[in-house]
Each structure stands twice: as C-alpha cells, then as structure tokens.
PDB file of N, CA and C in Angstrom:
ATOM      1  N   UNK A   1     -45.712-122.443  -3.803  1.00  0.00           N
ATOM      2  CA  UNK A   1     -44.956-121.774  -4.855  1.00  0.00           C
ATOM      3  C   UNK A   1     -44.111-120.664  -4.223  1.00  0.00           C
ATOM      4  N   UNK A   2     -42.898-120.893  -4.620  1.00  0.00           N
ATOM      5  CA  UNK A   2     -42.344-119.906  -4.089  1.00  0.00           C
ATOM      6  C   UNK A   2     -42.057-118.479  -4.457  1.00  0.00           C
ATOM      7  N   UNK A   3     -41.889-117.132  -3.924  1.00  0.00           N
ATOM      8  CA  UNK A   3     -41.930-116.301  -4.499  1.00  0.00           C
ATOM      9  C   UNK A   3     -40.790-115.251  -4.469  1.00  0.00           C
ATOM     10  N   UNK A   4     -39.309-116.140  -4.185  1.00  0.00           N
ATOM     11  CA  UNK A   4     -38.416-115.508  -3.885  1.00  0.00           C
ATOM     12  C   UNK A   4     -37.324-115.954  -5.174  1.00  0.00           C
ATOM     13  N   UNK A   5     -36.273-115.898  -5.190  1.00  0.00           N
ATOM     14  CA  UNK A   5     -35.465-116.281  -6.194  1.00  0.00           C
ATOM     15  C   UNK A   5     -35.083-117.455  -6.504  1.00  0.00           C
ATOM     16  N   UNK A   6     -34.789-118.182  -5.227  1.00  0.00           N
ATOM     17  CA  UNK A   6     -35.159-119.631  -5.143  1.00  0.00           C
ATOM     18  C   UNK A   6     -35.904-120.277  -4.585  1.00  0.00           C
ATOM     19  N   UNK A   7     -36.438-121.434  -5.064  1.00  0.00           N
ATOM     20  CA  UNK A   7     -37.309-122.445  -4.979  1.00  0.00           C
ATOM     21  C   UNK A   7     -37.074-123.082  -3.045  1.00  0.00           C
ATOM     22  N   UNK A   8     -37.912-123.659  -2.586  1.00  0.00           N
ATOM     23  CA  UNK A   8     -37.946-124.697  -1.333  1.00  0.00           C
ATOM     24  C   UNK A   8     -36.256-125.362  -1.285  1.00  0.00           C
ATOM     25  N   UNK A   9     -36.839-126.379  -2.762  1.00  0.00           N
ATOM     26  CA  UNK A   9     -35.869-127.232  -3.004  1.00  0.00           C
ATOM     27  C   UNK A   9     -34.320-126.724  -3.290  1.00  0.00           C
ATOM     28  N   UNK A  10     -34.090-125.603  -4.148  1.00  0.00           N
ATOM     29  CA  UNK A  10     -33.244-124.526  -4.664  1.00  0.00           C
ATOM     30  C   UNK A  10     -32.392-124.448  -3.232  1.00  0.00           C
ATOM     31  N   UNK A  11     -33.271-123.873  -2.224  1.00  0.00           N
ATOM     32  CA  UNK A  11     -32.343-123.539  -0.927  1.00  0.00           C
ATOM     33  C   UNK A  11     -31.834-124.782  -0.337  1.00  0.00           C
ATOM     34  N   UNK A  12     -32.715-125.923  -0.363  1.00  0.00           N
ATOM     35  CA  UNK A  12     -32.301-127.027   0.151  1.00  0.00           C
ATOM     36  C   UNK A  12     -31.089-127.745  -0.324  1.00  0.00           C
ATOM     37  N   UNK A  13     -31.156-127.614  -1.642  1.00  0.00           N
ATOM     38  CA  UNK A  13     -29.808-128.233  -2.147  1.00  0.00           C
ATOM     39  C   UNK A  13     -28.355-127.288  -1.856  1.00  0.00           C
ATOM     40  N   UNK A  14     -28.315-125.874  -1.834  1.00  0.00           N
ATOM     41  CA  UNK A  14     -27.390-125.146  -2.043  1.00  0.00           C
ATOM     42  C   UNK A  14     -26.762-125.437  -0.201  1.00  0.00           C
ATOM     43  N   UNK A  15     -28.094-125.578   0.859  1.00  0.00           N
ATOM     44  CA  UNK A  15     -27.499-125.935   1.859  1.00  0.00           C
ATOM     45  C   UNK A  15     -26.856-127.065   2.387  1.00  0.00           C
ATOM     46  N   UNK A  16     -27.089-127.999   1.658  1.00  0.00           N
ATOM     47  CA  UNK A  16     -26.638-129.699   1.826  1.00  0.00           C
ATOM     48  C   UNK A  16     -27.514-130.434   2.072  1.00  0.00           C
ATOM     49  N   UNK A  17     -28.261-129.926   1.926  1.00  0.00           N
ATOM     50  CA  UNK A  17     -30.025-131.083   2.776  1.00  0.00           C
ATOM     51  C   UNK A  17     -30.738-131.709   1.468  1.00  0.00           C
ATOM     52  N   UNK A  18     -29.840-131.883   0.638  1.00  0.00           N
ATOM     53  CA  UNK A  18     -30.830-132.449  -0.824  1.00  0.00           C
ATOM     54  C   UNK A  18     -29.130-133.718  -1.673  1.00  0.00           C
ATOM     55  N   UNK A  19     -29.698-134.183  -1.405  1.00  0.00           N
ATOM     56  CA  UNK A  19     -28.188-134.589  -1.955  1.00  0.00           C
ATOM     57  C   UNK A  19     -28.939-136.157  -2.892  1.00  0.00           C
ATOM     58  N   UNK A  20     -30.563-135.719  -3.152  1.00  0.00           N
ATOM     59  CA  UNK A  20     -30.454-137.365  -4.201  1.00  0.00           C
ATOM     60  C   UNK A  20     -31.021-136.910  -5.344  1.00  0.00           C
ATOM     61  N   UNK A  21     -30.105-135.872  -6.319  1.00  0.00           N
ATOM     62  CA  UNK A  21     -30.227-135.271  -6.966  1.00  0.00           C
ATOM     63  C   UNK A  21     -28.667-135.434  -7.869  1.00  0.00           C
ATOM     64  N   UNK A  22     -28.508-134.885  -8.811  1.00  0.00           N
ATOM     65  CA  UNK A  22     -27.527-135.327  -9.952  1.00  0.00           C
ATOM     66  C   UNK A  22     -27.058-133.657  -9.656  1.00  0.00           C
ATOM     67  N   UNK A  23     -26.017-133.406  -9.006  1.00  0.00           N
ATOM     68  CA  UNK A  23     -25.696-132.018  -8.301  1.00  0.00           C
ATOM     69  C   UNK A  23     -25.089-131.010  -9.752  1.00  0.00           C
ATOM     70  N   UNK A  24     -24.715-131.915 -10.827  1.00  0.00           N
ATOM     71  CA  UNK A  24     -23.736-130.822 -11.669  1.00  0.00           C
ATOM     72  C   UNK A  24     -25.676-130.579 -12.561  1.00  0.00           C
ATOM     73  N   UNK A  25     -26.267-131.218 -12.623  1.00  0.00           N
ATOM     74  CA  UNK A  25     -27.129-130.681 -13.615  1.00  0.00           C
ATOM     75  C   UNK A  25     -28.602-130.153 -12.592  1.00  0.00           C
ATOM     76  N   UNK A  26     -28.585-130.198 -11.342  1.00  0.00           N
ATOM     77  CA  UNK A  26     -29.366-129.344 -10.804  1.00  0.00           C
ATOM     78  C   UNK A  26     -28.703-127.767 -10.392  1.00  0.00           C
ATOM     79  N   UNK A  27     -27.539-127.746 -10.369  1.00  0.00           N
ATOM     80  CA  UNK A  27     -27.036-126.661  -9.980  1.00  0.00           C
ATOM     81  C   UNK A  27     -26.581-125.974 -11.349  1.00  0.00           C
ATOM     82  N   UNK A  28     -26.941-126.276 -12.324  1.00  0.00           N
ATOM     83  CA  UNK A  28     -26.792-125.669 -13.901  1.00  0.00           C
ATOM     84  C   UNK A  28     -28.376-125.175 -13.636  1.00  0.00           C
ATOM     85  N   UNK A  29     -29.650-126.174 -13.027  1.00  0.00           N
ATOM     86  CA  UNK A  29     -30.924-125.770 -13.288  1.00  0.00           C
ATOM     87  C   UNK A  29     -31.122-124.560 -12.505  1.00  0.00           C
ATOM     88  N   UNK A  30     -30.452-124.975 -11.344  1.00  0.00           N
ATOM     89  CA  UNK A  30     -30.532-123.671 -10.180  1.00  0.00           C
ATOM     90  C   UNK A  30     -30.071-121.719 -10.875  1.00  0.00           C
ATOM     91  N   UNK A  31     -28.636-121.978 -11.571  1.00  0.00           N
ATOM     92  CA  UNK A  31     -28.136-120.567 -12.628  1.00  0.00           C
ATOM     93  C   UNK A  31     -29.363-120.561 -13.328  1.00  0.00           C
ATOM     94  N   UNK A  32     -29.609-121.281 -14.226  1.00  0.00           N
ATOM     95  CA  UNK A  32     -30.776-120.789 -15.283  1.00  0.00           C
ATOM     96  C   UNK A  32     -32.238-120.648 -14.685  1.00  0.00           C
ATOM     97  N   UNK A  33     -32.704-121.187 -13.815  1.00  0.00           N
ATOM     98  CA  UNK A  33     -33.785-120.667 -13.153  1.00  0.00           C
ATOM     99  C   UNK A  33     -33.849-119.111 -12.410  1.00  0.00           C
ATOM    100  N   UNK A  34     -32.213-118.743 -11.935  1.00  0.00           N
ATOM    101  CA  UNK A  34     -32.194-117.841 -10.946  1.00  0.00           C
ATOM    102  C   UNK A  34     -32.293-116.636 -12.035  1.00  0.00           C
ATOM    103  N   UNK A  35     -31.365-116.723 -13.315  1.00  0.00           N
ATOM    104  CA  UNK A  35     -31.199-116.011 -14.070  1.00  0.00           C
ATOM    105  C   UNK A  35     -32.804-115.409 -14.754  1.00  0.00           C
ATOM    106  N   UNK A  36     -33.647-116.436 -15.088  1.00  0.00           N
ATOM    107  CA  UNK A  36     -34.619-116.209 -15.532  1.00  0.00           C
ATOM    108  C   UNK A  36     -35.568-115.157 -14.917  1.00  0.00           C
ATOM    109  N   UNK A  37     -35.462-115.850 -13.372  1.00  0.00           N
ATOM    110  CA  UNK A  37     -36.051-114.985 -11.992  1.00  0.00           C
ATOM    111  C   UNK A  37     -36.026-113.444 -11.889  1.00  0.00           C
ATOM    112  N   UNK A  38     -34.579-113.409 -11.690  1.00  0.00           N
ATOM    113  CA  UNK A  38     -34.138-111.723 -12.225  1.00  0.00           C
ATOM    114  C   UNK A  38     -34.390-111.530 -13.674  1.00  0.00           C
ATOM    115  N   UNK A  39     -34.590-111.506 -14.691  1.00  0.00           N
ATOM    116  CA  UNK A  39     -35.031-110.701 -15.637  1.00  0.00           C
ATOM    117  C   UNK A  39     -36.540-110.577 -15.540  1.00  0.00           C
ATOM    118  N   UNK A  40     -37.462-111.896 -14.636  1.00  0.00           N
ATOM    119  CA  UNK A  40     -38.939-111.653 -14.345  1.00  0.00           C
ATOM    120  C   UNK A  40     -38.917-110.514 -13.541  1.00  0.00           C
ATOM    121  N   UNK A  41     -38.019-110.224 -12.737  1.00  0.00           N
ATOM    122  CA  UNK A  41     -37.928-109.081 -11.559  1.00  0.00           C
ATOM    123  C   UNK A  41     -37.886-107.942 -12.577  1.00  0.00           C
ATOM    124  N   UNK A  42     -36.918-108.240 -13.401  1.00  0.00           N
ATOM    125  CA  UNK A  42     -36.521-106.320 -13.848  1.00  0.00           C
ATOM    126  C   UNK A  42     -37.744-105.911 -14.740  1.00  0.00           C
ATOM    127  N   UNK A  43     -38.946-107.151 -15.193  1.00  0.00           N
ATOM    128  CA  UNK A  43     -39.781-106.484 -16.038  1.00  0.00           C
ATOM    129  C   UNK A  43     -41.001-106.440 -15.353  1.00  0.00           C
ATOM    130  N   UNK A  44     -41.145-107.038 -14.062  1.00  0.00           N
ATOM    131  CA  UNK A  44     -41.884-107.112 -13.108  1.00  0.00           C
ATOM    132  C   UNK A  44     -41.772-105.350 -12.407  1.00  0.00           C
ATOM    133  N   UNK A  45     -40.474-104.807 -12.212  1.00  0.00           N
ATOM    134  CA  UNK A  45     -40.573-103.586 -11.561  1.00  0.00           C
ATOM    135  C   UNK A  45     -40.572-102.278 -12.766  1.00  0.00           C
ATOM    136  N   UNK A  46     -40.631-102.647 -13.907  1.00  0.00           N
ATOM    137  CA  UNK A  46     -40.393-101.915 -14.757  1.00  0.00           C
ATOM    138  C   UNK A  46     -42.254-101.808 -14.787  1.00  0.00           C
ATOM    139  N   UNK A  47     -42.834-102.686 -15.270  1.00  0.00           N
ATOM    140  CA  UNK A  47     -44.299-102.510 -15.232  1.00  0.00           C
ATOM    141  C   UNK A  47     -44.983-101.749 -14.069  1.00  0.00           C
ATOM    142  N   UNK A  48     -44.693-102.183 -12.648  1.00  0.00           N
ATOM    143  CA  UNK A  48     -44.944-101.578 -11.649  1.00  0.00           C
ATOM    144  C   UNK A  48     -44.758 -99.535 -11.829  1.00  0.00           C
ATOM    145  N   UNK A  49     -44.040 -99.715 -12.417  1.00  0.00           N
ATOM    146  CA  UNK A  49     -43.448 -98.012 -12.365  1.00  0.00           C
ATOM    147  C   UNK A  49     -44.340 -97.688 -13.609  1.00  0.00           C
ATOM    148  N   UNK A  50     -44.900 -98.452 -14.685  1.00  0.00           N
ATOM    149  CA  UNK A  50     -45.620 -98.045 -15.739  1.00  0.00           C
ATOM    150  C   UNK A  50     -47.025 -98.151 -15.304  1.00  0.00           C
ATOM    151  N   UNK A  51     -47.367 -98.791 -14.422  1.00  0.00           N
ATOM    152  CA  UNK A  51     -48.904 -98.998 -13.907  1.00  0.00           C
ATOM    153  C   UNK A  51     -48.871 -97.558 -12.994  1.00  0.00           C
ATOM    154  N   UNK A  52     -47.971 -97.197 -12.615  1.00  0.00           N
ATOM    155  CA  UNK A  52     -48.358 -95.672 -11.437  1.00  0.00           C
ATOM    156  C   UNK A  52     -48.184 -96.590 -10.034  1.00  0.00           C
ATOM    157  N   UNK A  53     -47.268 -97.637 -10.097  1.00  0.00           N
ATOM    158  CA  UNK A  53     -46.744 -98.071  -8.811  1.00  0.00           C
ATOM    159  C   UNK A  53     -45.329 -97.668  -8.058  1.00  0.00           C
ATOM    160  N   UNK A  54     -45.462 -96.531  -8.381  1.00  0.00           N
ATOM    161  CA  UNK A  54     -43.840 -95.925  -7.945  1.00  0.00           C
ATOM    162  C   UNK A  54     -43.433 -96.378  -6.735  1.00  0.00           C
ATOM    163  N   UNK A  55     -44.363 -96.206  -5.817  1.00  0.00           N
ATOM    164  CA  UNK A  55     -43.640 -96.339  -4.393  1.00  0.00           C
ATOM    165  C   UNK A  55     -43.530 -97.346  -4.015  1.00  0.00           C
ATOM    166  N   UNK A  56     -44.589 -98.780  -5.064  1.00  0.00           N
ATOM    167  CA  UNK A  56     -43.311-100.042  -4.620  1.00  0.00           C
ATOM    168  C   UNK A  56     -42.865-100.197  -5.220  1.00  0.00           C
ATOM    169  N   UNK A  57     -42.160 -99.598  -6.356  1.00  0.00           N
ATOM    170  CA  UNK A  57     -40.798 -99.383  -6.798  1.00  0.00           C
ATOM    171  C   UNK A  57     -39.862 -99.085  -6.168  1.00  0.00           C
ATOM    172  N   UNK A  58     -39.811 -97.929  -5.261  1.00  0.00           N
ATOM    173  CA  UNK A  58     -39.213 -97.154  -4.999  1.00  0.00           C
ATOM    174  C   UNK A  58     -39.176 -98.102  -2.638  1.00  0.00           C
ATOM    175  N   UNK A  59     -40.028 -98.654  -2.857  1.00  0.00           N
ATOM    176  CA  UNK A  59     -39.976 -99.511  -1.577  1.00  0.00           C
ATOM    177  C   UNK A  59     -39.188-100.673  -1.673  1.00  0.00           C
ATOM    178  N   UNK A  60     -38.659-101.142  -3.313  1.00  0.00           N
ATOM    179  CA  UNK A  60     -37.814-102.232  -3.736  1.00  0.00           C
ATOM    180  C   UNK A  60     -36.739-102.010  -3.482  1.00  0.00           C
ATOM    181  N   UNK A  61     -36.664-100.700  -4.240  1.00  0.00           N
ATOM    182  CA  UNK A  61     -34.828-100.513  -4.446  1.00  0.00           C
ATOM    183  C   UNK A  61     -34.642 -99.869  -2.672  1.00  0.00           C
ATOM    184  N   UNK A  62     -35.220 -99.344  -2.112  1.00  0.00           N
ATOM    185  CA  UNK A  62     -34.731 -99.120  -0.401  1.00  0.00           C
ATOM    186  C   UNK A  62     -34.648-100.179   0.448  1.00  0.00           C
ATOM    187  N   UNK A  63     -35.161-101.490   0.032  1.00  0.00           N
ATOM    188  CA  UNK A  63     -35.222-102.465   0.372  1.00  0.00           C
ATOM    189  C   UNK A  63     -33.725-103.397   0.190  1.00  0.00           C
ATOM    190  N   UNK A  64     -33.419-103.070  -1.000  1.00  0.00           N
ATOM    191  CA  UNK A  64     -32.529-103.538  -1.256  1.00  0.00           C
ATOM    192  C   UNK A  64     -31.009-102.433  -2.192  1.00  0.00           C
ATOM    193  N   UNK A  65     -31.867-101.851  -1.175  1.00  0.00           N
ATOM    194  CA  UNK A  65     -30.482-100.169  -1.404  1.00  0.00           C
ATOM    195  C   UNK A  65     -29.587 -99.823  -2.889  1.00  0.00           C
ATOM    196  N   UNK A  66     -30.999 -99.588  -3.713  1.00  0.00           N
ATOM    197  CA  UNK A  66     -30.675 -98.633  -4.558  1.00  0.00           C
ATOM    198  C   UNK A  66     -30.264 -99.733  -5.529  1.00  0.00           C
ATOM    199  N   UNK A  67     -30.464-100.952  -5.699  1.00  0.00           N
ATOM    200  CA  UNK A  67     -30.125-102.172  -6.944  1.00  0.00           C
ATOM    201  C   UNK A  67     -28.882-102.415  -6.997  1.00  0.00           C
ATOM    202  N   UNK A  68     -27.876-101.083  -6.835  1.00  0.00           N
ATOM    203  CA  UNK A  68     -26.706-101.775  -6.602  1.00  0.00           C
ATOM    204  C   UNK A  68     -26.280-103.428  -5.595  1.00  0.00           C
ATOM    205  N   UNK A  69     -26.746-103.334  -4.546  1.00  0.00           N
ATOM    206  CA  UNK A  69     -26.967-103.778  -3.353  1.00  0.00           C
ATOM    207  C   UNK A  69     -27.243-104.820  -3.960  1.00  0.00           C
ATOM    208  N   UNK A  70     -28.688-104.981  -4.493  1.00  0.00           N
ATOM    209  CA  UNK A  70     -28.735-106.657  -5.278  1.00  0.00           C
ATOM    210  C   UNK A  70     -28.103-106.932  -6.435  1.00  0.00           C
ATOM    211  N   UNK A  71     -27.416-106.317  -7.110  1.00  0.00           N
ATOM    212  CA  UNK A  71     -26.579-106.425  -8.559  1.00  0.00           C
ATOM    213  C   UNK A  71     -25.597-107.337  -7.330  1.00  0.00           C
ATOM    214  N   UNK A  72     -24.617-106.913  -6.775  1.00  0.00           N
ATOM    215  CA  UNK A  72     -23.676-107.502  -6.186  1.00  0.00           C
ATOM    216  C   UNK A  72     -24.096-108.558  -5.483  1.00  0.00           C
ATOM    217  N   UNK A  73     -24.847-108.662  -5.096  1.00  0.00           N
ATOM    218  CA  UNK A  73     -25.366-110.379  -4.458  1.00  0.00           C
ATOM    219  C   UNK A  73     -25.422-111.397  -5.602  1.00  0.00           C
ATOM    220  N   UNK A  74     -26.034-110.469  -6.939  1.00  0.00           N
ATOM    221  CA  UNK A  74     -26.329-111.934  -7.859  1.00  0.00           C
ATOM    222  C   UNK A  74     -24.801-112.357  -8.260  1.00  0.00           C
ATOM    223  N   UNK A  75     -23.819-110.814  -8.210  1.00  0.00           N
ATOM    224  CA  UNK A  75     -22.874-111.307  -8.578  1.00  0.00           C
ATOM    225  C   UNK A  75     -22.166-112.333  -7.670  1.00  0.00           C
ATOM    226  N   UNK A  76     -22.526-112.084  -6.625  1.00  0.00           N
ATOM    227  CA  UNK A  76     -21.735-112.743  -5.384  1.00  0.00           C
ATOM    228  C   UNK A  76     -22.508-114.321  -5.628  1.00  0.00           C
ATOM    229  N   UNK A  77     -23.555-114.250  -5.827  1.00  0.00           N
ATOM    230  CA  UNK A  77     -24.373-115.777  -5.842  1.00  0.00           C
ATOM    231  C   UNK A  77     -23.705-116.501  -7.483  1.00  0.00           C
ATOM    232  N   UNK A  78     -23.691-115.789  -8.002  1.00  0.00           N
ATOM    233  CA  UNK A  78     -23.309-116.276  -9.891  1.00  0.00           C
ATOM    234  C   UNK A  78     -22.007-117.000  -8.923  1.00  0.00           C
ATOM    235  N   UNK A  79     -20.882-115.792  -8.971  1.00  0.00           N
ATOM    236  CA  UNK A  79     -19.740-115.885  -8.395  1.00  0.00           C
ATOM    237  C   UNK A  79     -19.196-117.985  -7.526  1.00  0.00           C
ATOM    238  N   UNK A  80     -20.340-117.869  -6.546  1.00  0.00           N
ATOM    239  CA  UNK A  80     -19.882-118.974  -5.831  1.00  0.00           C
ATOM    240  C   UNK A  80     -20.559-120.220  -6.308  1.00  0.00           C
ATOM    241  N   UNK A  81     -22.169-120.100  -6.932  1.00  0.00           N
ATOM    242  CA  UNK A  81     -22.295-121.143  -7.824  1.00  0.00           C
ATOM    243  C   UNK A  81     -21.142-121.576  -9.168  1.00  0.00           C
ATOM    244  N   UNK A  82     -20.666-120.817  -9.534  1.00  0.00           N
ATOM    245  CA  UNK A  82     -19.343-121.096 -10.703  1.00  0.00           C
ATOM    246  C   UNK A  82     -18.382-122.050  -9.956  1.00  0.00           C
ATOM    247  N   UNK A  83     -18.105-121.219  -8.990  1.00  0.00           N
ATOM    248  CA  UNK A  83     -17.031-122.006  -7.809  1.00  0.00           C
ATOM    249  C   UNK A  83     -16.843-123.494  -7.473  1.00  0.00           C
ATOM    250  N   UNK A  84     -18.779-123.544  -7.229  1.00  0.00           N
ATOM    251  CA  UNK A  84     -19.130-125.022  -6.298  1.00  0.00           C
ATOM    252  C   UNK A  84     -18.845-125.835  -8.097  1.00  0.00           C
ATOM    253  N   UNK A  85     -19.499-124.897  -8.958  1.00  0.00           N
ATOM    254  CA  UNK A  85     -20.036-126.012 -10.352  1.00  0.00           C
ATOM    255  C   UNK A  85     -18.689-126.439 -10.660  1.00  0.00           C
ATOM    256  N   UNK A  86     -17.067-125.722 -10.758  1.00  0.00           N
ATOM    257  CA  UNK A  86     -15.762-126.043 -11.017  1.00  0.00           C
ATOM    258  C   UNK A  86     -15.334-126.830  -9.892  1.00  0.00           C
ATOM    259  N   UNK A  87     -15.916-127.191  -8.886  1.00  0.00           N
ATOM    260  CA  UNK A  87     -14.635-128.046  -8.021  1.00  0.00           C
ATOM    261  C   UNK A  87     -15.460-129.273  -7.659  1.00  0.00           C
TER     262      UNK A  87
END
C-alpha cells in the first residue's frame, strides 16, 4: 500500500511503463484519486496539530517549505495531467 500521493501503478503509468490500460479513463482515475489524497493530507495534518503533534506538523511544512512549495507542485501536477488528458 502505498503511502505517498500516488499509487505503484499511478507512477508507472504517468512514466510510460503501463500502457494496457484505457489511458483517458485511468488518468481521469489518477486526478480524482490524487485530489482525494490531498484533502486526506490537509485533514490528516490538521488532526495532527489537534492531537498536540505540532512538530510533525511543523516537520511537514519544512519538508516541503511552508505548503506553498506543495500547493505549486499540485498545481504543476493538475497543470500537466490536463495537458497529457487534452492531447
């Protein structure tokens, strides 16, 4: 099980190594899975900070510099999945 934003398979397809798959409706599954992922994250770190877990809160966002830092990746990831899903 994976415990990152995407799946085994998720990375495999986005790299070219999955190709016996129906690409316009796994890469629709891929947005709505990823999307889901991040809102598990934002209530995942929101609890953390309500349990008295500040400092891996606070070890998240330095990790990934202050959320801005990952706001712009999802945008950058939304961004080029739109791209691949239009051409």
């Amino acid at each position: 099980m994976s415990r990152g934003l995407l799946t085994k398979s998720e990375r495999e397809f986005l790299r070219g190594e999955k190709d016996d798959v129906d690409a316009r409706q796994y890469r629709y599954n891929i947005r709505s899975n990823f999307r889901s992922r991040v809102s598990e994250l934002e209530d995942d770190l929101e609890l953390l900070r309500d349990a008295g877990e500040e400092e891996l809160v606070e070890e998240f966002h330095n990790t990934f510099s202050r959320m801005d830092r990952l706001e712009r990746e999802v945008e950058r990831l939304r961004d080029e999945l739109d791209q691949e899903r239009d051409s």
